[in-house]
C-alpha atoms as a PDB file:
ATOM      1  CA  UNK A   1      75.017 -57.463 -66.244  1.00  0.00           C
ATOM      2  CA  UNK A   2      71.210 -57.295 -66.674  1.00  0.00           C
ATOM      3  CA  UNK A   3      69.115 -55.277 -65.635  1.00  0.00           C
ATOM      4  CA  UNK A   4      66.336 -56.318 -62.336  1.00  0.00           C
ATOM      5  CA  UNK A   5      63.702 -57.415 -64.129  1.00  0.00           C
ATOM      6  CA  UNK A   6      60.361 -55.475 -63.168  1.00  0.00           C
ATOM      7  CA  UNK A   7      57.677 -57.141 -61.982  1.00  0.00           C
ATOM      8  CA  UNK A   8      54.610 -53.859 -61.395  1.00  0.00           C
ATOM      9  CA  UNK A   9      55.251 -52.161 -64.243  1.00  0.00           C
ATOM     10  CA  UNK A  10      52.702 -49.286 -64.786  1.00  0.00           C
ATOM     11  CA  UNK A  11      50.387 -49.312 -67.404  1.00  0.00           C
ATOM     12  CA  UNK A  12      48.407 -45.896 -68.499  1.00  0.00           C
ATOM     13  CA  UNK A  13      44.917 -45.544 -67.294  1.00  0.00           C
ATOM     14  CA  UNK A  14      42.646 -44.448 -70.025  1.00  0.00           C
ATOM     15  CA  UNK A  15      40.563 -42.086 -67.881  1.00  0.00           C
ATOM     16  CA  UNK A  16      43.353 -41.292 -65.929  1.00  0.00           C
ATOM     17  CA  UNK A  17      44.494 -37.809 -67.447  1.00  0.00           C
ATOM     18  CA  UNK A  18      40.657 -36.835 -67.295  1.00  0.00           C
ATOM     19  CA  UNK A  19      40.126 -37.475 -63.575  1.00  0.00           C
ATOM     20  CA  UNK A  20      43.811 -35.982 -62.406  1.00  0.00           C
ATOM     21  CA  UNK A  21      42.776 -32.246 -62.827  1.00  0.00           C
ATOM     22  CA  UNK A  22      39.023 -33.114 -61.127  1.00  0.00           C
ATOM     23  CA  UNK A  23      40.728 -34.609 -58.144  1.00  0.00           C
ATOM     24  CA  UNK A  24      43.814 -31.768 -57.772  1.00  0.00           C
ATOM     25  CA  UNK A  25      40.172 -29.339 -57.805  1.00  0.00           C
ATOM     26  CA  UNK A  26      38.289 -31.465 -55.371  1.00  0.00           C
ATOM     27  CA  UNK A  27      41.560 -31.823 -53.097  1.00  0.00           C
ATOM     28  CA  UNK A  28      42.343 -27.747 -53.570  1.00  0.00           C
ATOM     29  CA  UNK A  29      38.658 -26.858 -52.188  1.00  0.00           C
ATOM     30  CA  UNK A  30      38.963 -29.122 -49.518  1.00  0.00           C
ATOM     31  CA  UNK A  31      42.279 -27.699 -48.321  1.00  0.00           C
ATOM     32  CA  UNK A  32      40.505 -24.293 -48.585  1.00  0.00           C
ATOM     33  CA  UNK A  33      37.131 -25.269 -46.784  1.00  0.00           C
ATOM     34  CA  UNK A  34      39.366 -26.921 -43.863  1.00  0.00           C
ATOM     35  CA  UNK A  35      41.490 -23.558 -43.836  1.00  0.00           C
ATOM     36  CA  UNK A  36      38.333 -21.677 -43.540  1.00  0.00           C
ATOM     37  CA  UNK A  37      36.702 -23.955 -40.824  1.00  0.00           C
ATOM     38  CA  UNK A  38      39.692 -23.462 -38.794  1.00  0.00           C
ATOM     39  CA  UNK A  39      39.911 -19.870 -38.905  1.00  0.00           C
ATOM     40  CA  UNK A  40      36.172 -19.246 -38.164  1.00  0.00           C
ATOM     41  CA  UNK A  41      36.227 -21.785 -35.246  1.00  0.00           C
ATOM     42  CA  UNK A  42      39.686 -20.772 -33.444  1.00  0.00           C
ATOM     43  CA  UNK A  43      37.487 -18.366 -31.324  1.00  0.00           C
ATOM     44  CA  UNK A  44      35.105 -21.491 -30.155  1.00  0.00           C
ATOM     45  CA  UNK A  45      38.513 -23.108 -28.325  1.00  0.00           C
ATOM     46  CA  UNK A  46      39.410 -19.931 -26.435  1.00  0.00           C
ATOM     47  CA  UNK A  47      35.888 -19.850 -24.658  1.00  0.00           C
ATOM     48  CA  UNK A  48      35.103 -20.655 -21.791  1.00  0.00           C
ATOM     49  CA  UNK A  49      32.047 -22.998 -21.386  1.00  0.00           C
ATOM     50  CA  UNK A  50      28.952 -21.325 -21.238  1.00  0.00           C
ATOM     51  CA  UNK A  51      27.344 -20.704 -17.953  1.00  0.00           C
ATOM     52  CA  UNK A  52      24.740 -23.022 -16.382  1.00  0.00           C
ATOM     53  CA  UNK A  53      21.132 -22.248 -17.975  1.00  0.00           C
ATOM     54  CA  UNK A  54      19.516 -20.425 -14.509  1.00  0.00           C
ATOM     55  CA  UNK A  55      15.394 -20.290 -14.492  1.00  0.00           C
ATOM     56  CA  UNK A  56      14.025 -18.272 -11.703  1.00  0.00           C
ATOM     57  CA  UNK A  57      10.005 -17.700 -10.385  1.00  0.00           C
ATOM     58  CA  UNK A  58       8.632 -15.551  -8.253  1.00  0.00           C
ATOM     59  CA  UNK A  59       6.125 -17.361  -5.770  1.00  0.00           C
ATOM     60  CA  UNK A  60       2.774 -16.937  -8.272  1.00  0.00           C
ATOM     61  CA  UNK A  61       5.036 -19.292 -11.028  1.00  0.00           C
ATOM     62  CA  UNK A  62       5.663 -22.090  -8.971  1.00  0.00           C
ATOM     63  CA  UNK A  63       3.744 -25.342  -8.920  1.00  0.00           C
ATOM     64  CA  UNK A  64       4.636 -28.608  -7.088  1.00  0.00           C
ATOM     65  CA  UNK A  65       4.372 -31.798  -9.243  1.00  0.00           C
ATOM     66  CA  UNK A  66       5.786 -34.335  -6.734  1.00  0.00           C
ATOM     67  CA  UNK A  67       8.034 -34.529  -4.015  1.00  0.00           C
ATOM     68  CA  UNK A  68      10.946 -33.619  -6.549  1.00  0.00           C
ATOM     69  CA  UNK A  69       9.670 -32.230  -9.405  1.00  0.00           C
ATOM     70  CA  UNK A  70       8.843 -28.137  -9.852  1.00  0.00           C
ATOM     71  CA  UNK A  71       6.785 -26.406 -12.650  1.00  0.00           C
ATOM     72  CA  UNK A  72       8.455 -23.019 -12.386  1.00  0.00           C
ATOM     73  CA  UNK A  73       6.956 -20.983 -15.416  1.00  0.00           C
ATOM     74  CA  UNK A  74       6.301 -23.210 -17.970  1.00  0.00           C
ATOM     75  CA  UNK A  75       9.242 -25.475 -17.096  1.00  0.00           C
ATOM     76  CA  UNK A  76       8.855 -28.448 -14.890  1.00  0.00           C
ATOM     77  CA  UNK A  77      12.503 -29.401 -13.715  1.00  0.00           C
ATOM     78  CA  UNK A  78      13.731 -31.976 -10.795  1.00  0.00           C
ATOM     79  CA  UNK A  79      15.672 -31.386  -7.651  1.00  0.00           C
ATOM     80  CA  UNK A  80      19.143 -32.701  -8.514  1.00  0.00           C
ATOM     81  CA  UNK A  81      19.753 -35.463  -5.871  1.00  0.00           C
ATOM     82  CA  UNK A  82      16.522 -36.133  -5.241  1.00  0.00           C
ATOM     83  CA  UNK A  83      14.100 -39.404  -5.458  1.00  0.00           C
ATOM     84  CA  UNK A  84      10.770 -38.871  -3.735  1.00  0.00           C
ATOM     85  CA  UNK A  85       8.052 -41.002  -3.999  1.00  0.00           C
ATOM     86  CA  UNK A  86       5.227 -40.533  -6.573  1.00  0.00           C
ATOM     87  CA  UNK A  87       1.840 -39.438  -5.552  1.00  0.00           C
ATOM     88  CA  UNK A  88      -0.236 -42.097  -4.077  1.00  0.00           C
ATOM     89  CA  UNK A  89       3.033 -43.954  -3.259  1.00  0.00           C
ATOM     90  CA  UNK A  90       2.218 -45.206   0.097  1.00  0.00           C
ATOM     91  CA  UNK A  91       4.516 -46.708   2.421  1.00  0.00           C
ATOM     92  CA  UNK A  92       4.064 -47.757   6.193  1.00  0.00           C
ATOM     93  CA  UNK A  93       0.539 -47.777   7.414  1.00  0.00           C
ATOM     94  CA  UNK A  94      -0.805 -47.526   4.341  1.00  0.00           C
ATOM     95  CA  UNK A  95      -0.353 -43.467   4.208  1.00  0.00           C
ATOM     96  CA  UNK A  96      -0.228 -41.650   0.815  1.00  0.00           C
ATOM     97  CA  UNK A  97       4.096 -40.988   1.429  1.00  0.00           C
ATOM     98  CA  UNK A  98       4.062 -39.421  -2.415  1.00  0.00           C
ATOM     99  CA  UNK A  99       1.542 -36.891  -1.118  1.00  0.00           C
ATOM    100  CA  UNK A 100       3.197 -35.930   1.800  1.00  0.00           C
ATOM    101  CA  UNK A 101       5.977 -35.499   0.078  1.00  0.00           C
ATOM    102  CA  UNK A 102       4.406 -32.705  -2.182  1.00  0.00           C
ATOM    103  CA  UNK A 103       2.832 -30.880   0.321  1.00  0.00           C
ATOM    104  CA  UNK A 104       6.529 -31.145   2.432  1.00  0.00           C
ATOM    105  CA  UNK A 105       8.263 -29.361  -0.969  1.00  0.00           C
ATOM    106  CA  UNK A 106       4.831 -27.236  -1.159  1.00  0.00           C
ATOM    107  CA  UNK A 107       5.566 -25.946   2.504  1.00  0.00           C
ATOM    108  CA  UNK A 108       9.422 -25.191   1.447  1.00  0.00           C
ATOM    109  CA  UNK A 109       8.522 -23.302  -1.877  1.00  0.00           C
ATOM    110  CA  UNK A 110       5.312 -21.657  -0.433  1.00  0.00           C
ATOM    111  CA  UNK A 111       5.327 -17.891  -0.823  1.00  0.00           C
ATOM    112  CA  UNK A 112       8.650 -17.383  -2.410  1.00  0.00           C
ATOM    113  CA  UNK A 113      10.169 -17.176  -5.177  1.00  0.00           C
ATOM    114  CA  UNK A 114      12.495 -19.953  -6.381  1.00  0.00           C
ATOM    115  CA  UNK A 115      15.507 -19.761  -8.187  1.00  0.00           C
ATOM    116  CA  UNK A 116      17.075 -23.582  -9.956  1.00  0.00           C
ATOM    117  CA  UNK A 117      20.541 -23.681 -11.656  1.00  0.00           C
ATOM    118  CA  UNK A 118      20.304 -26.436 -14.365  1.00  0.00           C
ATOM    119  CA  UNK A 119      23.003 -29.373 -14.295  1.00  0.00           C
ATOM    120  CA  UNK A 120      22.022 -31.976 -16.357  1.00  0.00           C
ATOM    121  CA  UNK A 121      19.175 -34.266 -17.285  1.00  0.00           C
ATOM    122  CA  UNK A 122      17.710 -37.386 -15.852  1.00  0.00           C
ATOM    123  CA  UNK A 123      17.193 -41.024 -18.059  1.00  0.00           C
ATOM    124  CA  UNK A 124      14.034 -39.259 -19.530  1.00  0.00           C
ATOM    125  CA  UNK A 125      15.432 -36.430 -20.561  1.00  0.00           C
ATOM    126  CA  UNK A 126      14.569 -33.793 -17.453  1.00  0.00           C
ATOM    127  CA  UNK A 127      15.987 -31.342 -16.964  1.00  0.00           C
ATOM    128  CA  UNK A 128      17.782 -31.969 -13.145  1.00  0.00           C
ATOM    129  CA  UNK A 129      18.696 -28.499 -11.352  1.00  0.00           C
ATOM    130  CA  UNK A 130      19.591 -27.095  -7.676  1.00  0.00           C
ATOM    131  CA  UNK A 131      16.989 -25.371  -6.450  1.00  0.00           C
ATOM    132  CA  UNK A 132      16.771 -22.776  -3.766  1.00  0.00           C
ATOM    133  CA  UNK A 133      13.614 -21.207  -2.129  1.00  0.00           C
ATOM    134  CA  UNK A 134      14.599 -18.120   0.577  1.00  0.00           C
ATOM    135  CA  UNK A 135      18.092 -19.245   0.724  1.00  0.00           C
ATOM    136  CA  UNK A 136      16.880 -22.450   1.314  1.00  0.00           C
ATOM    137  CA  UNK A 137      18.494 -25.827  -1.113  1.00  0.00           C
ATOM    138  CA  UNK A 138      15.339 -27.666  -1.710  1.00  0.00           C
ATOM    139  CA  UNK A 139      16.938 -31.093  -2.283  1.00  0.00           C
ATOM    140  CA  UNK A 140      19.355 -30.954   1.093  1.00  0.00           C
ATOM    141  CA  UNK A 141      15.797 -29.728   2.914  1.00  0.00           C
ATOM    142  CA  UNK A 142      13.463 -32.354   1.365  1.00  0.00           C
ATOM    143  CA  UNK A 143      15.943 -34.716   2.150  1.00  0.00           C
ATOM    144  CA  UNK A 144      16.778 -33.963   5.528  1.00  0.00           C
ATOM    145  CA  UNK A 145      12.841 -33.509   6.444  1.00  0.00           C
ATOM    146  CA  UNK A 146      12.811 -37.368   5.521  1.00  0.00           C
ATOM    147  CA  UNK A 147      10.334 -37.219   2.324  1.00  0.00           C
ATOM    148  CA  UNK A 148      12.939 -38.131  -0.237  1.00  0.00           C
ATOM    149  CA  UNK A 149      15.657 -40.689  -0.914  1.00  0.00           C
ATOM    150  CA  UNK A 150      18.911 -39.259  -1.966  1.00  0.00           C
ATOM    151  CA  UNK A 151      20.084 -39.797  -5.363  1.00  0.00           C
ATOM    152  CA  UNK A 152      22.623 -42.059  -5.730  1.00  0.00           C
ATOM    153  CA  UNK A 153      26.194 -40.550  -5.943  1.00  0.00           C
ATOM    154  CA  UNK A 154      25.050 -37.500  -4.410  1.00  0.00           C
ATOM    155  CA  UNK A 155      27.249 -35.836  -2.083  1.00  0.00           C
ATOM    156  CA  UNK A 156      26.605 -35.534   1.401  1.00  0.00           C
ATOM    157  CA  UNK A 157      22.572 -36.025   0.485  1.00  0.00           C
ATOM    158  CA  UNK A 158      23.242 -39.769   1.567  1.00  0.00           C
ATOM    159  CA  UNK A 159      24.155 -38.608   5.288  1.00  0.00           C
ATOM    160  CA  UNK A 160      20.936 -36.567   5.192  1.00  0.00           C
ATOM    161  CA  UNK A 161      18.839 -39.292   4.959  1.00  0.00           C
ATOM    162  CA  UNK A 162      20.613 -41.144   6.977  1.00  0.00           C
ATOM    163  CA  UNK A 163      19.911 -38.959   9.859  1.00  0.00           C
ATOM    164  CA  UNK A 164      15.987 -38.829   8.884  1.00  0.00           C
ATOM    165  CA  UNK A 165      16.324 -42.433   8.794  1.00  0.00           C
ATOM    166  CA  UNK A 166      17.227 -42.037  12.724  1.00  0.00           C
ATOM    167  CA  UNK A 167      14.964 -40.069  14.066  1.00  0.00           C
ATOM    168  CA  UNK A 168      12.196 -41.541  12.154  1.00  0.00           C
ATOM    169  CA  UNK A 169      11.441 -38.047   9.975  1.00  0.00           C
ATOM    170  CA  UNK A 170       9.093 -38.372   7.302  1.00  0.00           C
ATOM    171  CA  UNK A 171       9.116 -41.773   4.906  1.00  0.00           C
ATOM    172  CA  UNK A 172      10.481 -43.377   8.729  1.00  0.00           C
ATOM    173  CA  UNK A 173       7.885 -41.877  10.572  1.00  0.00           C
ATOM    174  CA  UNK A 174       6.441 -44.591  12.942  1.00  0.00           C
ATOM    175  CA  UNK A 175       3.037 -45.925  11.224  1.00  0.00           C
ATOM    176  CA  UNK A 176       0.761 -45.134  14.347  1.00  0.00           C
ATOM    177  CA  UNK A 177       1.931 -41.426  13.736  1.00  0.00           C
END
């Protein structure tokens, strides 16, 4: 009987015996860098993740941009749920609702310090934090004193407004007012 007859059979590579030691070197410093990254970066899985960047003010440091926006220092951040109208905004009657809405966050902030926890960062790249003023949340407060629009998705900031919206607070204020 004859042998299968092989169809591949393998023919020798001219370079071949000149690129096998180059490629066991590049394949033994690989194994060794990959060996090293792992061992250096074992610690960075047993963290924990790193706290929330906090950026506090005493009263003298804080400056209101808008009705949702804080210079505190030299950082201007935004209340997290918030979406107050710009200045000159105006809505019924033809009064200046942005501006109202500054001096409303002015009144909250005025004479304290404030303290804002960072959370993330708006479509522009702001930085978006919670905010307090004298135990105070300045989002919930803007809010519920009807000078702001909650955020959308933001929790229990939508029943806020709501309520403003009833009682005719702020933005719903009737125009002859």
């Amino acid at each position: 009987m004859r042998s299968p007859r092989r169809i591949f059979r393998g023919q020798a590579v001219p370079g071949l015996r000149l690129l096998r030691p180059f490629l066991l070197a590049l394949m033994a410093v690989t194994a060794v860098a990959g060996l090293s990254a792992a061992g250096l970066s074992s610690g960075v899985f047993d963290r924990s993740a790193p706290a929330p960047e906090r950026i506090l003010a005493d009263a003298a440091g804080v400056a209101v941009i808008d009705g949702g926006t804080l210079r505190l220092g030299g950082q201007v951040v935004r209340l997290l749920g918030v979406e107050a109208p710009a200045r000159g905004g105006l809505c019924a009657g033809g009064r200046d609702c942005g501006g109202q809405a500054a001096s409303a966050l002015a009144g909250l902030v005025r004479d304290r310090g404030v303290s804002c926890t960072l959370q993330a960062r708006d479509r522009e790249g702001r930085p978006l934090a919670a905010c307090a003023a004298g135990g105070v949340d300045l989002g919930r407060a803007i809010i519920a004193s009807g000078w702001a629009h909650a955020a959308a998705g933001s929790m229990g900031m939508a029943d806020l407004e709501a309520q403003a919206r009833r009682q005719g607070r702020g933005l719903w204020m009737p125009a002859s007012n």
